[in-house]
Protein backbone atom coordinates (compact mmCIF):
# COMPACT_ATOMS: atom_id res chain seq x y z
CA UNK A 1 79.54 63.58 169.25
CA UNK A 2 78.15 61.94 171.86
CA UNK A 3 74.41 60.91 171.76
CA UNK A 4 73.96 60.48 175.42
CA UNK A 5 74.31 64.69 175.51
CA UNK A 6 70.96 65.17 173.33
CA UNK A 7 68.19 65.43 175.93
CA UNK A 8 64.68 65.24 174.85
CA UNK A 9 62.04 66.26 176.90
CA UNK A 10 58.71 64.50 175.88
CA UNK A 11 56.47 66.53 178.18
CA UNK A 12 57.55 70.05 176.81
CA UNK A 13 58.19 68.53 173.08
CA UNK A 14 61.75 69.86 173.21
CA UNK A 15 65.23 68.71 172.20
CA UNK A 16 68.73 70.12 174.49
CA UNK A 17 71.80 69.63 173.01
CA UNK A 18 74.32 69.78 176.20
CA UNK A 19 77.80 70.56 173.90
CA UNK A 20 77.09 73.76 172.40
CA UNK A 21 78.92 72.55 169.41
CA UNK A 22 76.78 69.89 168.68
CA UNK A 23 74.48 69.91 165.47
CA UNK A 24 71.86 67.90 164.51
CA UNK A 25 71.24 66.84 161.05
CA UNK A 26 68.17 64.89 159.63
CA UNK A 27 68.92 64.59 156.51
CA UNK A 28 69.03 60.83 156.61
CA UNK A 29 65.19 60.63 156.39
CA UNK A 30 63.61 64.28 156.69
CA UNK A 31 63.86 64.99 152.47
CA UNK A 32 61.83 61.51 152.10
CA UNK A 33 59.49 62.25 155.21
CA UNK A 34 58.83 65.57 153.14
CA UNK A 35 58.34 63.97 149.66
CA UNK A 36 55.96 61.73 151.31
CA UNK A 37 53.91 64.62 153.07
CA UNK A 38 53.62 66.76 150.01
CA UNK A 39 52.74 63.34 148.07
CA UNK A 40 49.69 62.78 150.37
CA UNK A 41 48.74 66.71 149.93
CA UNK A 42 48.40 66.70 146.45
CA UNK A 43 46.61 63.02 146.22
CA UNK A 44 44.41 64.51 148.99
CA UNK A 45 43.91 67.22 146.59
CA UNK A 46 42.56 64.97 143.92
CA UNK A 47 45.90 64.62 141.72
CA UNK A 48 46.53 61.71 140.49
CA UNK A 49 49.27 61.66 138.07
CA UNK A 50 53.05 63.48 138.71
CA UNK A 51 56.17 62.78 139.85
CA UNK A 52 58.26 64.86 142.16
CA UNK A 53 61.76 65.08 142.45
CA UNK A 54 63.54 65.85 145.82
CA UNK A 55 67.63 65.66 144.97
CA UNK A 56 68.17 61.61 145.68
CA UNK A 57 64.85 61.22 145.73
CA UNK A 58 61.93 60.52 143.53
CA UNK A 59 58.16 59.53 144.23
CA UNK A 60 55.81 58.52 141.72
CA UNK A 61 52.12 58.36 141.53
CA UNK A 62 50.35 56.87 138.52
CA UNK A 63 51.24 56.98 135.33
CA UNK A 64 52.45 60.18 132.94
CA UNK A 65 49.49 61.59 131.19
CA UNK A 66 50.89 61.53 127.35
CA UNK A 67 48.76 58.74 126.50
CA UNK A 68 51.61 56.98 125.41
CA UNK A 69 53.97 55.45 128.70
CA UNK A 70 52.34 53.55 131.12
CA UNK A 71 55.03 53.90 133.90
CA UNK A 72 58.06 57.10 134.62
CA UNK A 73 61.19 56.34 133.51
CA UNK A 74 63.69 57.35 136.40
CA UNK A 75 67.60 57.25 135.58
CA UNK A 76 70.22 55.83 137.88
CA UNK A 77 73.38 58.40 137.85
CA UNK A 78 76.62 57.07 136.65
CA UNK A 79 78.73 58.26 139.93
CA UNK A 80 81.65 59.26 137.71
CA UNK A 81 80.00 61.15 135.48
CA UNK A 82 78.66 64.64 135.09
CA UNK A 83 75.41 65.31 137.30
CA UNK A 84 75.07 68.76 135.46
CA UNK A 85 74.69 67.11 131.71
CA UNK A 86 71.54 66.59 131.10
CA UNK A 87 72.59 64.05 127.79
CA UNK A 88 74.71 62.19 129.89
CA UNK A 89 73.43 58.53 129.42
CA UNK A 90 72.25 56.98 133.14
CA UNK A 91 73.58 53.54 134.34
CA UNK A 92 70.24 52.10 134.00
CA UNK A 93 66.58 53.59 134.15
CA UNK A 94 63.56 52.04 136.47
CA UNK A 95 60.16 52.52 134.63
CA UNK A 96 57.83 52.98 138.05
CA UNK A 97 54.03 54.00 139.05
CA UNK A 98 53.47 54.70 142.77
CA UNK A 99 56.91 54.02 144.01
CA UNK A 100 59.47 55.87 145.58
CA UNK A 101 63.25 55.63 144.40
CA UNK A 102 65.88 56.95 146.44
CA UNK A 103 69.66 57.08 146.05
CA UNK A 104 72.37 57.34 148.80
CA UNK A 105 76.25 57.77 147.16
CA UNK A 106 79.79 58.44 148.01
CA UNK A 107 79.34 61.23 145.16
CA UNK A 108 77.01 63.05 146.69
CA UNK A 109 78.10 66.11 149.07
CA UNK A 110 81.78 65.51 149.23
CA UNK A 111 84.13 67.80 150.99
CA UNK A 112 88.03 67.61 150.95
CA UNK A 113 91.11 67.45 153.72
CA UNK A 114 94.12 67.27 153.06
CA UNK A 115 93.39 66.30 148.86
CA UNK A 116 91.85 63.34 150.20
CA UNK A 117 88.36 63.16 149.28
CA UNK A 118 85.55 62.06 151.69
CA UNK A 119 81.52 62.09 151.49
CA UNK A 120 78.94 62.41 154.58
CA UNK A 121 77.69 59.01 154.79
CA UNK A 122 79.56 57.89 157.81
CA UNK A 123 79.72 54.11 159.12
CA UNK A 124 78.34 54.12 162.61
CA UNK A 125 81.32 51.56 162.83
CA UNK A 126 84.40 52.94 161.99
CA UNK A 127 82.82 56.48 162.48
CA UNK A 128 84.84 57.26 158.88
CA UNK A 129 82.64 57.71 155.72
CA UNK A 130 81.35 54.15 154.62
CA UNK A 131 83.60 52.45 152.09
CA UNK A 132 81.17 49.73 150.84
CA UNK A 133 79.59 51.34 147.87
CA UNK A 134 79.51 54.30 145.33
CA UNK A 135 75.93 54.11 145.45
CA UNK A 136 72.67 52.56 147.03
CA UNK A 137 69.08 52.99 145.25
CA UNK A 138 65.79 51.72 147.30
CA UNK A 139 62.47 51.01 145.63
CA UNK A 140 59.56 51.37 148.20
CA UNK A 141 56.22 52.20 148.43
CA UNK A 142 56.73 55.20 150.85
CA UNK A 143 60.05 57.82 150.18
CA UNK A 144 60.37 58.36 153.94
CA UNK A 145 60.96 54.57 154.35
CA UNK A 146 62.97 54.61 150.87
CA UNK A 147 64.95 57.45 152.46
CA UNK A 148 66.22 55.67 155.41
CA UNK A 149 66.79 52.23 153.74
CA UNK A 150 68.79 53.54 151.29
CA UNK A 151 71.29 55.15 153.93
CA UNK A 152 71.32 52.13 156.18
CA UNK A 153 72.15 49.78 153.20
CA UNK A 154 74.47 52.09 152.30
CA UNK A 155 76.20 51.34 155.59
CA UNK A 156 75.94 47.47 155.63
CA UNK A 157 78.22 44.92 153.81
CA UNK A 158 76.05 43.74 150.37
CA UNK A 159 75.28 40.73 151.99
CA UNK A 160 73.76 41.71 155.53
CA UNK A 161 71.94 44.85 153.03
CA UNK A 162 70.45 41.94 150.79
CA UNK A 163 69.36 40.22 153.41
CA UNK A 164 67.89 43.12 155.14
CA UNK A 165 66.38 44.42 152.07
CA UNK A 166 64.39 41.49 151.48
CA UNK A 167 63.71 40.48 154.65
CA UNK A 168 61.29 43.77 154.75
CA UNK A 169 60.15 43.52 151.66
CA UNK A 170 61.86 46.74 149.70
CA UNK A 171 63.88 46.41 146.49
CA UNK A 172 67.48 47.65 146.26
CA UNK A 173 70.39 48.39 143.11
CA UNK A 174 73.92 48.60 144.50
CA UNK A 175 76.90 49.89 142.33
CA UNK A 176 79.81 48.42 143.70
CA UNK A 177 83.33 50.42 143.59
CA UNK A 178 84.17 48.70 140.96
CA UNK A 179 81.47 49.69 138.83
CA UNK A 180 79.90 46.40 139.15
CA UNK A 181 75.81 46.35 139.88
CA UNK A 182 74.13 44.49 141.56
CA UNK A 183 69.74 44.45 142.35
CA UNK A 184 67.07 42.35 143.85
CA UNK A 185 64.89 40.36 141.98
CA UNK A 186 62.05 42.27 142.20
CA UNK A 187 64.59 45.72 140.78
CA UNK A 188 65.74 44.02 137.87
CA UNK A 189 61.81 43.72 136.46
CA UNK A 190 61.79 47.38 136.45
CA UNK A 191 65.32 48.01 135.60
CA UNK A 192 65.73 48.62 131.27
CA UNK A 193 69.07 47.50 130.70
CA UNK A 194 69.58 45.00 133.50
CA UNK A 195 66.17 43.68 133.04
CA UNK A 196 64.58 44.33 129.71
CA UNK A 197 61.41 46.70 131.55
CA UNK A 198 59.91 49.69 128.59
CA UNK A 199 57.60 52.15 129.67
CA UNK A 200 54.80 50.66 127.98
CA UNK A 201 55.01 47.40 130.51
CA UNK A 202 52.10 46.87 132.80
């Protein structure tokens, strides 16, 4: 793929790929571009309380209505385990209002060659999927921004991600490949087991 044979025309608002077997594929940021967009449409529409769930990708706005939990209590996936069982127990759970979460992972559309094993987040790099990480989680205000951060870090030795994370103010949980995890500050106060949050927190 060469990006140098995608031509975009501003004045006709269209996009020419020159290799006919070129494809283009947004899914990087378009599922947390749409999240956002529908989350404006229903606020817009005087909703103030839900939670919507995208694959990867959760926003949040206010708190559940049960009277009883001040903030939604979303569950980071073990990578090993099961995504179909429900009573699986998550790695952790973040207890958020208003925030986007977003996960990017090596577990996540996988595809095999040769009995070898390989997922669609590819370092720009080494143009081979990334091998940093089972999994990247961003906490941000907005799931289109969530979205992308979560891929790029995903891509970036812990170090350069940290610093980039906090550098633009978003909040980020990585679990290492050896199971280890690591977050932010600012992700550990919401974070129930490496942190101590409840629901019932303020």
């Amino acid at each position: 793929t060469d990006i140098d044979k995608v031509l975009v025309d501003d004045d006709n608002n269209t996009v020419y790929l020159e290799d006919k077997n070129m494809r283009l594929d947004v899914g990087a940021v378009a599922k947390g571009f749409a999240t956002e967009i529908v989350t404006n449409e229903l606020m817009d529409k005087g909703y103030s309380s839900f939670i919507i769930s995208s694959g990867g990708n959760v926003r949040t706005v206010g708190a559940p209505i049960d009277f009883t939990r001040k903030k939604w209590g979303i569950g980071i996936q073990d990578p090993d385990g099961n995504p179909n069982n429900q009573d699986e127990p998550s790695l952790d759970i973040l207890y958020l209002n208003d925030l986007s979460l977003v996960t990017s992972g090596d577990y996540q559309r996988q595809y095999k060659v040769n009995g070898k094993m390989y997922h669609y987040l590819i370092d720009p790099v080494t143009l081979m999927p990334a091998e940093y990480y089972r999994a990247v989680s961003v906490v941000a205000d907005d799931s289109g921004v969530a979205d992308f951060m979560s891929t790029t870090i995903f891509l970036t030795p812990y170090e350069e991600g940290r610093k980039l994370a906090e550098s633009i103010g978003i909040d980020a949980i990585w679990i290492m490949k050896d199971g280890t995890i690591y977050a932010t500050d600012n992700a550990k106060k919401v974070m129930k087991y490496m942190g101590g949050a409840t629901n019932t927190d303020k």
